[in-house]
C-alpha atoms as a PDB file:
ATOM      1  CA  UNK A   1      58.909 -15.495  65.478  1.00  0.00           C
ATOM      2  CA  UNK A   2      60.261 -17.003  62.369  1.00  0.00           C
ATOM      3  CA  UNK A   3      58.302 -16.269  59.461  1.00  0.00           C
ATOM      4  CA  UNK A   4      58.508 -18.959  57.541  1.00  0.00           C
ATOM      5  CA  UNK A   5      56.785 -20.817  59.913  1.00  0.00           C
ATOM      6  CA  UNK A   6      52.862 -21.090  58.746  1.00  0.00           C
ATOM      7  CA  UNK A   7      50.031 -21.888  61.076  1.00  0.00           C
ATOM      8  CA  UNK A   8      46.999 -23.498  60.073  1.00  0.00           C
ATOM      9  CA  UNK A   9      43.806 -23.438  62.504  1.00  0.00           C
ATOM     10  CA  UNK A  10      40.927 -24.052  61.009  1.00  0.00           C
ATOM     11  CA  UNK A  11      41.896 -24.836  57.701  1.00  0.00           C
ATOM     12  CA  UNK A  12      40.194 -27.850  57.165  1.00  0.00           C
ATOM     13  CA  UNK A  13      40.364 -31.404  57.268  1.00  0.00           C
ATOM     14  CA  UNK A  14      44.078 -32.637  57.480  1.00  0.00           C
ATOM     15  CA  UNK A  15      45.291 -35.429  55.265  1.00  0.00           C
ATOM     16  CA  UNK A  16      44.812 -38.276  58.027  1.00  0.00           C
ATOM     17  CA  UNK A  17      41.553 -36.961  58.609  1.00  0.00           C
ATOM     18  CA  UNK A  18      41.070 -37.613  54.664  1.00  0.00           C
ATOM     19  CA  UNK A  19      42.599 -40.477  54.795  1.00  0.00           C
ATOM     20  CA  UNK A  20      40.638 -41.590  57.682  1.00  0.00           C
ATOM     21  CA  UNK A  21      37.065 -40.439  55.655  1.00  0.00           C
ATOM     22  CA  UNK A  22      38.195 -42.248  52.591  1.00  0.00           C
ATOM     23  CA  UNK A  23      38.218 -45.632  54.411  1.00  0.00           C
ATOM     24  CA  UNK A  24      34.975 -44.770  56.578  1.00  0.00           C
ATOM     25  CA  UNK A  25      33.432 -43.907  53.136  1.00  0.00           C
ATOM     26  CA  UNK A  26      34.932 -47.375  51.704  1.00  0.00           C
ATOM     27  CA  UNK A  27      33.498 -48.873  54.309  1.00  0.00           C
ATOM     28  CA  UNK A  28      30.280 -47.931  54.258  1.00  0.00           C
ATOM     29  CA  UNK A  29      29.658 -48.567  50.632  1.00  0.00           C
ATOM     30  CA  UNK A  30      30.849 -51.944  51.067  1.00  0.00           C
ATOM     31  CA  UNK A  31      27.850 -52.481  53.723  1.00  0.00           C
ATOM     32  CA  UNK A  32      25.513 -51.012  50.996  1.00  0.00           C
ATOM     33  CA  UNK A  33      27.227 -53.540  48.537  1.00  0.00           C
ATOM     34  CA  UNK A  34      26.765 -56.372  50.809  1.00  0.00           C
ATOM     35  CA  UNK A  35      23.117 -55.106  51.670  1.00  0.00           C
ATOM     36  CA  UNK A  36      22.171 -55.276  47.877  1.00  0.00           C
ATOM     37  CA  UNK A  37      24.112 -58.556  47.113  1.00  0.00           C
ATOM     38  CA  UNK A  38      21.791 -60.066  49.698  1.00  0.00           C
ATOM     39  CA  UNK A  39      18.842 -58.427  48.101  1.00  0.00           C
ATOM     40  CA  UNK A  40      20.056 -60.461  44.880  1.00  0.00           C
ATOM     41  CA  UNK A  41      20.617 -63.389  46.293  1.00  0.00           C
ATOM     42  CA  UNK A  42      17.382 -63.642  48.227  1.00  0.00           C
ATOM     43  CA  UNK A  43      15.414 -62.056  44.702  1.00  0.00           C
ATOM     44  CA  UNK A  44      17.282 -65.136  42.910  1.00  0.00           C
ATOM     45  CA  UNK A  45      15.906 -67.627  45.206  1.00  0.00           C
ATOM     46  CA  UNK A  46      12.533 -66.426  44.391  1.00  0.00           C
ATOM     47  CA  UNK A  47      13.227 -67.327  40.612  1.00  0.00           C
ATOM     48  CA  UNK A  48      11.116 -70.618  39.428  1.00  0.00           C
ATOM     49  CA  UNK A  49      12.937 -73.179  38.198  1.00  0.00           C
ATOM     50  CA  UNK A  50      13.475 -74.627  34.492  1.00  0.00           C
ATOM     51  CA  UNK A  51      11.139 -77.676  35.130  1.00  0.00           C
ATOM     52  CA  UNK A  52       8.357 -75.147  37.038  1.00  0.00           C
ATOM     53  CA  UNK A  53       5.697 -74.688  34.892  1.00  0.00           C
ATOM     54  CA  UNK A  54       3.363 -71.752  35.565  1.00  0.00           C
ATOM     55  CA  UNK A  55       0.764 -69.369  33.772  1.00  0.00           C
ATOM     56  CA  UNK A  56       1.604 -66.682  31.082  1.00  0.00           C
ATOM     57  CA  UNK A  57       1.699 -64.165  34.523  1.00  0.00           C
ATOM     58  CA  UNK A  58       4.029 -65.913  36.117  1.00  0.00           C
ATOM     59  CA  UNK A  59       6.764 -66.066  33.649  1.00  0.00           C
ATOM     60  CA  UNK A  60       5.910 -61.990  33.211  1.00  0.00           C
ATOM     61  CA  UNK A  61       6.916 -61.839  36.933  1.00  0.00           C
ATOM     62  CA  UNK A  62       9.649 -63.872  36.815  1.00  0.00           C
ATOM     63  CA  UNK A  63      10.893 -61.953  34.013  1.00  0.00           C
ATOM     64  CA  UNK A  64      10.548 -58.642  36.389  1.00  0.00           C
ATOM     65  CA  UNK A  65      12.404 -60.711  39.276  1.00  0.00           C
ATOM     66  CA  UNK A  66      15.079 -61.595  37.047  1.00  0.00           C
ATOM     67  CA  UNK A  67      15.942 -57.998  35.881  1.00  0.00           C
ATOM     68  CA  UNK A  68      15.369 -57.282  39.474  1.00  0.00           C
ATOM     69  CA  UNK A  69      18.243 -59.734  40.626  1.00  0.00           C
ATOM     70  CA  UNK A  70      20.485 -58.610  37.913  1.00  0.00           C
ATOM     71  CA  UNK A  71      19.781 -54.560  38.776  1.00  0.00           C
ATOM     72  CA  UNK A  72      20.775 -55.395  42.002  1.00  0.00           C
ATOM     73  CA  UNK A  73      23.982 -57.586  41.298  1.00  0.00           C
ATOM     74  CA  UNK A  74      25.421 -55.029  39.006  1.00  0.00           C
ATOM     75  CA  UNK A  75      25.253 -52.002  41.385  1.00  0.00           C
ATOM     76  CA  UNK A  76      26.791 -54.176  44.187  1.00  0.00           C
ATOM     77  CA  UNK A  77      29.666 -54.741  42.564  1.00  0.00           C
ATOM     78  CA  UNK A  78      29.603 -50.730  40.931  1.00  0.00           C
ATOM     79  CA  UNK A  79      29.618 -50.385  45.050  1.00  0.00           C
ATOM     80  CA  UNK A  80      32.551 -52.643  45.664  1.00  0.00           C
ATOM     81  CA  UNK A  81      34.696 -50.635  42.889  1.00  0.00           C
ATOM     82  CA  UNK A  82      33.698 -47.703  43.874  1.00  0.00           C
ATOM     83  CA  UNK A  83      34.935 -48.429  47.012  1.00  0.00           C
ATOM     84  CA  UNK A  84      38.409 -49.431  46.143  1.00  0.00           C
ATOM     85  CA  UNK A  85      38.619 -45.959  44.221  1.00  0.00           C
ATOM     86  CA  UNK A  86      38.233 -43.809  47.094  1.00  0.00           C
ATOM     87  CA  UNK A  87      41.406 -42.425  48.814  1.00  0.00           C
ATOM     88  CA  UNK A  88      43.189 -42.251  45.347  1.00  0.00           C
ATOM     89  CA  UNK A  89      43.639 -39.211  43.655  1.00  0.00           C
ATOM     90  CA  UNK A  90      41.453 -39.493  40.280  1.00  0.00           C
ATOM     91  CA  UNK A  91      39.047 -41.488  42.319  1.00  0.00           C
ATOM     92  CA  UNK A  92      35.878 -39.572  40.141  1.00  0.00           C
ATOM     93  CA  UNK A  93      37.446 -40.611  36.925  1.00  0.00           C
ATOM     94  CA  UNK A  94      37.727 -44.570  37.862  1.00  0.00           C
ATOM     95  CA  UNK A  95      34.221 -44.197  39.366  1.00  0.00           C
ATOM     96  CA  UNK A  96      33.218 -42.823  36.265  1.00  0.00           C
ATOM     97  CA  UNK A  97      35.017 -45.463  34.004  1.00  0.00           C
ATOM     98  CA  UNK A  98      33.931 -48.135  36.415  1.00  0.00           C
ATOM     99  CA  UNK A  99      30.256 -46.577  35.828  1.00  0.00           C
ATOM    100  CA  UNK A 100      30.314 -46.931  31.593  1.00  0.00           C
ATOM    101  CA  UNK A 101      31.856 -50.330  32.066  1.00  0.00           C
ATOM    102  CA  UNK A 102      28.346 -51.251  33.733  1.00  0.00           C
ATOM    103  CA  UNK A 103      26.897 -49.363  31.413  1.00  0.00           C
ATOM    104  CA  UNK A 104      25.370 -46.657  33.838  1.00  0.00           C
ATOM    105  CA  UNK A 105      25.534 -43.173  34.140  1.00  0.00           C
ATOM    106  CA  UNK A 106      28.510 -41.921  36.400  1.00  0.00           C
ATOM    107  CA  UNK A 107      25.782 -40.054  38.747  1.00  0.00           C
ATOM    108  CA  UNK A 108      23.965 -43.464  39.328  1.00  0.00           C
ATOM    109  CA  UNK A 109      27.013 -43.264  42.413  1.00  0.00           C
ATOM    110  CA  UNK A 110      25.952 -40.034  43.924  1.00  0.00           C
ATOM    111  CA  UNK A 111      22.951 -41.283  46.169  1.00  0.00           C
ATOM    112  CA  UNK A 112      25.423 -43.995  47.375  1.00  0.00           C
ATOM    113  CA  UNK A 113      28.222 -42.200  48.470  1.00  0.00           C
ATOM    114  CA  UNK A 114      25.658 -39.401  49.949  1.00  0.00           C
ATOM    115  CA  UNK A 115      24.244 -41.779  52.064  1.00  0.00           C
ATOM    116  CA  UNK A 116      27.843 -43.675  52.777  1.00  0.00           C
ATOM    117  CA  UNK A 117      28.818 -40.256  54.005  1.00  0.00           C
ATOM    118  CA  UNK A 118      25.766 -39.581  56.362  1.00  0.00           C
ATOM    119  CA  UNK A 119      26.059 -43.501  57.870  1.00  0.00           C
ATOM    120  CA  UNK A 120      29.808 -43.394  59.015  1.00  0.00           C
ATOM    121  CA  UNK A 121      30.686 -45.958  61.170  1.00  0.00           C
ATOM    122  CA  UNK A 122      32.871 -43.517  62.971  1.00  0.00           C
ATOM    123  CA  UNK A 123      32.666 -41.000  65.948  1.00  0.00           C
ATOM    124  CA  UNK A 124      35.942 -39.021  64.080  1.00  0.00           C
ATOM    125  CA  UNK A 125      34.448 -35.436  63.787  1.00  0.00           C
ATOM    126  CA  UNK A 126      37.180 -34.502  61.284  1.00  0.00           C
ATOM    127  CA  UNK A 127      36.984 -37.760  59.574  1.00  0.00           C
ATOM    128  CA  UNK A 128      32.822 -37.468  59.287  1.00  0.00           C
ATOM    129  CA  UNK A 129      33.220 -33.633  58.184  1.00  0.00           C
ATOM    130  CA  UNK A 130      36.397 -34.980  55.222  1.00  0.00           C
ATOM    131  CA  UNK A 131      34.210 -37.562  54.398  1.00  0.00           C
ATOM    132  CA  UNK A 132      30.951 -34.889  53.315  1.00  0.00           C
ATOM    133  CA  UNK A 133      33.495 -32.641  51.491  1.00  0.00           C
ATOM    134  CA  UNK A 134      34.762 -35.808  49.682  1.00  0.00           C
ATOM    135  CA  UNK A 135      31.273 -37.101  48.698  1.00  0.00           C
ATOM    136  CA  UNK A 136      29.894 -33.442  47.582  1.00  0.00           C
ATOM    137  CA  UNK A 137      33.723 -33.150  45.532  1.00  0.00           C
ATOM    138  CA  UNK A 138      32.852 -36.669  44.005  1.00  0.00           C
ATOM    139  CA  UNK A 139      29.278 -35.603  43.325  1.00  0.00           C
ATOM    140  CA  UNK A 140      30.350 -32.797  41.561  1.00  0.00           C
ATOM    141  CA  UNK A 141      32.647 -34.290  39.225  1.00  0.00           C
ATOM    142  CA  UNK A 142      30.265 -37.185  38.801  1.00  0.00           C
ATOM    143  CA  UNK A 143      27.383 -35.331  37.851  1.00  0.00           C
END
């Protein structure tokens, strides 16, 4: 047996199994981007009007729907960036840049790509078991 040659069972995740969790993890934080760009959209409908007049409350409420709307705009496209990160090797630093720019703490990620890894729109053991090892590695960093 030549020993140079080196076998690897059980090792781990390969690359395209990386590869292959990067893009399920994409993926599902696009669907949570799209999810909470509808959430805006349907909050911004709610909005009154400039010629609606209304009571003292109702401009307090529309004040809380607007903030609402915005919240939920801004995180959807944190989501969307986020997504384009993964898969590239300082993929925690961009998130983290991509984070300030918004002008939110780097963790405000973690719950996202937590739940993007436990909703993987794949039946890829390998790629569902990279995919948890890349979100608790990107949790880490993130904070």
């Amino acid at each position: 047996m030549d020993p140079h040659i080196e076998f690897d069972f059980g090792g781990g995740p390969g690359l395209e199994d990386q590869a292959n969790a990067a893009a399920a993890l994409a993926s599902a934080l696009v669907r949570e981007a799209q999810s909470l760009a509808q959430a805006a959209a349907g909050l911004r409908a709610c909005l009154p009007g400039p010629n609606d007049a209304g009571p003292l409350s109702d401009i307090r409420r529309a004040r809380i729907v607007a903030q609402a709307t915005s919240d939920a705009a801004l995180r959807a496209a944190l989501l969307l960036e986020a997504a384009d990160c993964l898969g590239t090797p300082d993929a925690a630093q961009r998130m983290a840049r991509a984070a300030e720019r918004a002008g939110l703490p780097a963790a405000t990620l973690v719950p996202a790509l937590r739940a993007a890894a436990l909703a993987l729109p794949t039946d890829d053991g390998a790629a569902r078991i990279a995919a948890s090892i890349m979100a608790q590695e990107l949790a880490q960093a993130l904070g």
